[in-house]
C-alpha atoms as a PDB file:
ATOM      1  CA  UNK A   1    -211.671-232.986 -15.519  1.00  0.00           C
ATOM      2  CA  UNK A   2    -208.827-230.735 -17.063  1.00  0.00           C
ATOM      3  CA  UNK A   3    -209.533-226.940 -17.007  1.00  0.00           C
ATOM      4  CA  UNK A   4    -208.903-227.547 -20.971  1.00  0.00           C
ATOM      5  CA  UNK A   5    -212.154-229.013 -21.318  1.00  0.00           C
ATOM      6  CA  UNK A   6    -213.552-225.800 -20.036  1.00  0.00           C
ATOM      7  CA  UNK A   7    -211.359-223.161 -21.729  1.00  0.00           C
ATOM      8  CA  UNK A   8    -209.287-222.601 -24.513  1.00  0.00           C
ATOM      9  CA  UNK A   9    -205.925-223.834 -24.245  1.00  0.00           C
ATOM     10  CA  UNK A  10    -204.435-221.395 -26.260  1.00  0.00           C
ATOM     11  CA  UNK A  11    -205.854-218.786 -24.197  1.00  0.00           C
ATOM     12  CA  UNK A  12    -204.592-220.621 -20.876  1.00  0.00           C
ATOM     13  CA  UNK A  13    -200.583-220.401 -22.815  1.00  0.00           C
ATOM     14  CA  UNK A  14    -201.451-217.311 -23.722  1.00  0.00           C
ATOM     15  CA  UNK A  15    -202.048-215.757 -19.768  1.00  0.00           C
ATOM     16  CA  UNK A  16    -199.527-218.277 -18.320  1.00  0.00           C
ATOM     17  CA  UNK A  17    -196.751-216.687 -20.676  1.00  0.00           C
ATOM     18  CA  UNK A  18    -198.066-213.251 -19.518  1.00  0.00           C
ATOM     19  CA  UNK A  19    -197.488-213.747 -15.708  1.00  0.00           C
ATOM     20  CA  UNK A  20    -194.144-216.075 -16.261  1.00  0.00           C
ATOM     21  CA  UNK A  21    -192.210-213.108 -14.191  1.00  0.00           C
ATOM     22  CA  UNK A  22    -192.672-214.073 -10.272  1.00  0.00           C
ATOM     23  CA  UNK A  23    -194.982-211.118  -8.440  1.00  0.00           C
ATOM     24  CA  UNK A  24    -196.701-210.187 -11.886  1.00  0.00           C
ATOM     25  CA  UNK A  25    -199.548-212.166 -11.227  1.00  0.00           C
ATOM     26  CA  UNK A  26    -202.885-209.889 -11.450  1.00  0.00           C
ATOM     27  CA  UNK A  27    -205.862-212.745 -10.784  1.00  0.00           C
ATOM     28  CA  UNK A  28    -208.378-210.348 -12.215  1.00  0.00           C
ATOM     29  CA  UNK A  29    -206.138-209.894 -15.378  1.00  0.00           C
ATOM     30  CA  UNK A  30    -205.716-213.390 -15.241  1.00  0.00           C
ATOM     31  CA  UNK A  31    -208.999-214.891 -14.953  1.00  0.00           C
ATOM     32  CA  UNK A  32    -210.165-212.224 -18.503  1.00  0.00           C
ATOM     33  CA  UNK A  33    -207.126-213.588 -20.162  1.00  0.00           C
ATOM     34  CA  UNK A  34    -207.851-217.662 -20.037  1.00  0.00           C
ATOM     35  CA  UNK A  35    -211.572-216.943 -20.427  1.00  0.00           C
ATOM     36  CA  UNK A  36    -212.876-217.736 -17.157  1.00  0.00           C
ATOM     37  CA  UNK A  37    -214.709-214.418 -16.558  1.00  0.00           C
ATOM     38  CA  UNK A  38    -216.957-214.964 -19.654  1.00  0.00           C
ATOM     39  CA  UNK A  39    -217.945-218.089 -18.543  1.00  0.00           C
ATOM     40  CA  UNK A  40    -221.038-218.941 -16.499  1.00  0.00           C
ATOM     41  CA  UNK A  41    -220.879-219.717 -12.940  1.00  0.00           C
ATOM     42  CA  UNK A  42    -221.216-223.108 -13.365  1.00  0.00           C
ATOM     43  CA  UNK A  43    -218.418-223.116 -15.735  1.00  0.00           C
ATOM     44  CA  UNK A  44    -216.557-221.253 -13.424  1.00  0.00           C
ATOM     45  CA  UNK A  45    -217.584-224.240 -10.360  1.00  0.00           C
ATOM     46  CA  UNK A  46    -215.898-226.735 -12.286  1.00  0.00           C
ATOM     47  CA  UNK A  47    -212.626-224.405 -12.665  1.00  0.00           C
ATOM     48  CA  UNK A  48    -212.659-224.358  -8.936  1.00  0.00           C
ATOM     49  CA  UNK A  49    -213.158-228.232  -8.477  1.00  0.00           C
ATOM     50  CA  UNK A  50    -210.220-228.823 -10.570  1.00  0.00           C
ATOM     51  CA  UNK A  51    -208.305-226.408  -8.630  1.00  0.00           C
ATOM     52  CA  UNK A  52    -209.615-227.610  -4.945  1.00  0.00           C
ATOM     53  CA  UNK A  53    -206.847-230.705  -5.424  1.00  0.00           C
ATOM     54  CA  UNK A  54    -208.041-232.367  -2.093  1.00  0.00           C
ATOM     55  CA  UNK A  55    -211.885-232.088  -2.621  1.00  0.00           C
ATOM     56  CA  UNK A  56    -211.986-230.399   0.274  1.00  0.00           C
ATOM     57  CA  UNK A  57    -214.762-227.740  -0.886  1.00  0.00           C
ATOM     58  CA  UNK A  58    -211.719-225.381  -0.293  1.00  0.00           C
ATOM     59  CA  UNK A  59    -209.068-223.375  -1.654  1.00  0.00           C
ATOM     60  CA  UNK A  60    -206.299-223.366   1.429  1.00  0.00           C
ATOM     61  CA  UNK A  61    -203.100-221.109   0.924  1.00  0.00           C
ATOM     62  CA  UNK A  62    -201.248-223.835   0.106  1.00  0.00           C
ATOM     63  CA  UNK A  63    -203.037-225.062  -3.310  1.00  0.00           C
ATOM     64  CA  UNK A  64    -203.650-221.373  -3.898  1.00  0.00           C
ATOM     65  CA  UNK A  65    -200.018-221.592  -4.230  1.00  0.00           C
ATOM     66  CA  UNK A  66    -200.163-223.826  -7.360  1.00  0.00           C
ATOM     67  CA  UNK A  67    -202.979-222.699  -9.037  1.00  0.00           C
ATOM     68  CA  UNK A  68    -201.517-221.882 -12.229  1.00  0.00           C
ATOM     69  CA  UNK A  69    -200.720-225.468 -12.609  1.00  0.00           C
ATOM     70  CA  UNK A  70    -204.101-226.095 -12.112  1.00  0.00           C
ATOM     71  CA  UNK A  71    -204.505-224.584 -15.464  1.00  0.00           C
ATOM     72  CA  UNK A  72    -201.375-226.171 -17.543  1.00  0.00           C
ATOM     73  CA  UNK A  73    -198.376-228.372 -15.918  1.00  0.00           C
ATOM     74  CA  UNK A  74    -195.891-226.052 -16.915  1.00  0.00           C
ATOM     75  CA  UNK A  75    -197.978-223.313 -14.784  1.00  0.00           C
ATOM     76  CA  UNK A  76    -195.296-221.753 -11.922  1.00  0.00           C
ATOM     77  CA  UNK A  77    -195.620-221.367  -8.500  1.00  0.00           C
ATOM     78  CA  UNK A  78    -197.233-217.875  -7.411  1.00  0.00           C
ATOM     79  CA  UNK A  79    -194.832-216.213  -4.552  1.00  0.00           C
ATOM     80  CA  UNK A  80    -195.777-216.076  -1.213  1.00  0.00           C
ATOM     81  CA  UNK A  81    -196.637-212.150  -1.793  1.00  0.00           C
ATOM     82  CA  UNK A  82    -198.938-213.229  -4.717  1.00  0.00           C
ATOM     83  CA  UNK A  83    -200.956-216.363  -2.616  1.00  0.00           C
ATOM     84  CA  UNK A  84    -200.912-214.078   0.252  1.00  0.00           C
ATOM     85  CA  UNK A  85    -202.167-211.098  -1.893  1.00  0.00           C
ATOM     86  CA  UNK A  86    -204.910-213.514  -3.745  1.00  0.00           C
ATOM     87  CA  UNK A  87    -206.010-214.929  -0.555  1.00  0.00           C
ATOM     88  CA  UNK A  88    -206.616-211.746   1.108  1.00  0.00           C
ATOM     89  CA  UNK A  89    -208.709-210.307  -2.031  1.00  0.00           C
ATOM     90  CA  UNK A  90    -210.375-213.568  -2.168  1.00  0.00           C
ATOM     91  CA  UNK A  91    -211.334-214.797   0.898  1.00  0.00           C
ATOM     92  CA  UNK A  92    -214.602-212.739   2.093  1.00  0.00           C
ATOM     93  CA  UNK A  93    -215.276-214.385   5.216  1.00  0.00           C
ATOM     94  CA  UNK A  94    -212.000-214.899   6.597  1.00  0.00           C
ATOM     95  CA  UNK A  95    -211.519-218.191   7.141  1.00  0.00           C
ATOM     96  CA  UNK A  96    -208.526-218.543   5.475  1.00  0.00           C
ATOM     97  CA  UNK A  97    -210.070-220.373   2.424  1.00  0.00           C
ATOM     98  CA  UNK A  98    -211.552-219.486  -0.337  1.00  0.00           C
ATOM     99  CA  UNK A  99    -214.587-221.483  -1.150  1.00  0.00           C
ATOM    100  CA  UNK A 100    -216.676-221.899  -4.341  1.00  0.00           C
ATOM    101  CA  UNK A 101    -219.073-219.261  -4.150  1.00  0.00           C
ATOM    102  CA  UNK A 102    -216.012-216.829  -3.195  1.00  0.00           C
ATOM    103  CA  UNK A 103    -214.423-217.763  -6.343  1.00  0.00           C
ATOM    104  CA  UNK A 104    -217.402-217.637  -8.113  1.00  0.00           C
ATOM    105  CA  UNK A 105    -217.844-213.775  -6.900  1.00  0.00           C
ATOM    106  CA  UNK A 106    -214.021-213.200  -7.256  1.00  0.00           C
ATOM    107  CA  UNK A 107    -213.880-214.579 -11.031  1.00  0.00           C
ATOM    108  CA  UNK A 108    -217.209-212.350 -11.994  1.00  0.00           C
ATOM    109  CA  UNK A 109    -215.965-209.399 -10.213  1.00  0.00           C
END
């Protein structure tokens, strides 16, 4: 599944262009821009599976890296400031992961 089949692709240009600049990226910003908080939480599920590139039920700070390809090809690399800085708001239970129903909460915050 391609996160275009859940949201706009314009919209997904749109916030990618926005956060081009390394350390702008604002996940809460983010997430309003592409569409993804509107969505329901099941929508917002199958954003996370296509992010979770192992299947591992997971985010780990090393996809969290490349989300924004996740949402287009052309997406960049978040810094190390910006995965560290989405992990920590992210991940609740401090595992070090985020997991679905983290990102569920995150994305509907």
């Amino acid at each position: 599944m391609a996160m275009n089949s859940i949201l706009n692709a314009a919209d997904i240009k749109k916030a990618l262009d926005a956060f081009a600049a390394a350390d702008s990226f604002d996940h809460k910003k983010f997430f309003e821009m592409v569409g993804l908080k509107a969505k329901s939480a099941e929508d917002v599920k199958k954003a996370f599976l296509v992010l979770d590139a192992d299947a591992s039920g997971f985010i780990e700070e090393e996809e969290l890296k490349f989300v924004l390809k996740g949402f287009a090809s052309d997406g960049r690399d978040l810094t190390d400031k910006e995965t560290k800085a989405f992990l920590n708001e992210a991940d609740k239970d401090g595992d070090g992961m985020i997991g679905i129903d983290e990102f569920v909460a995150l994305v509907h915050e």
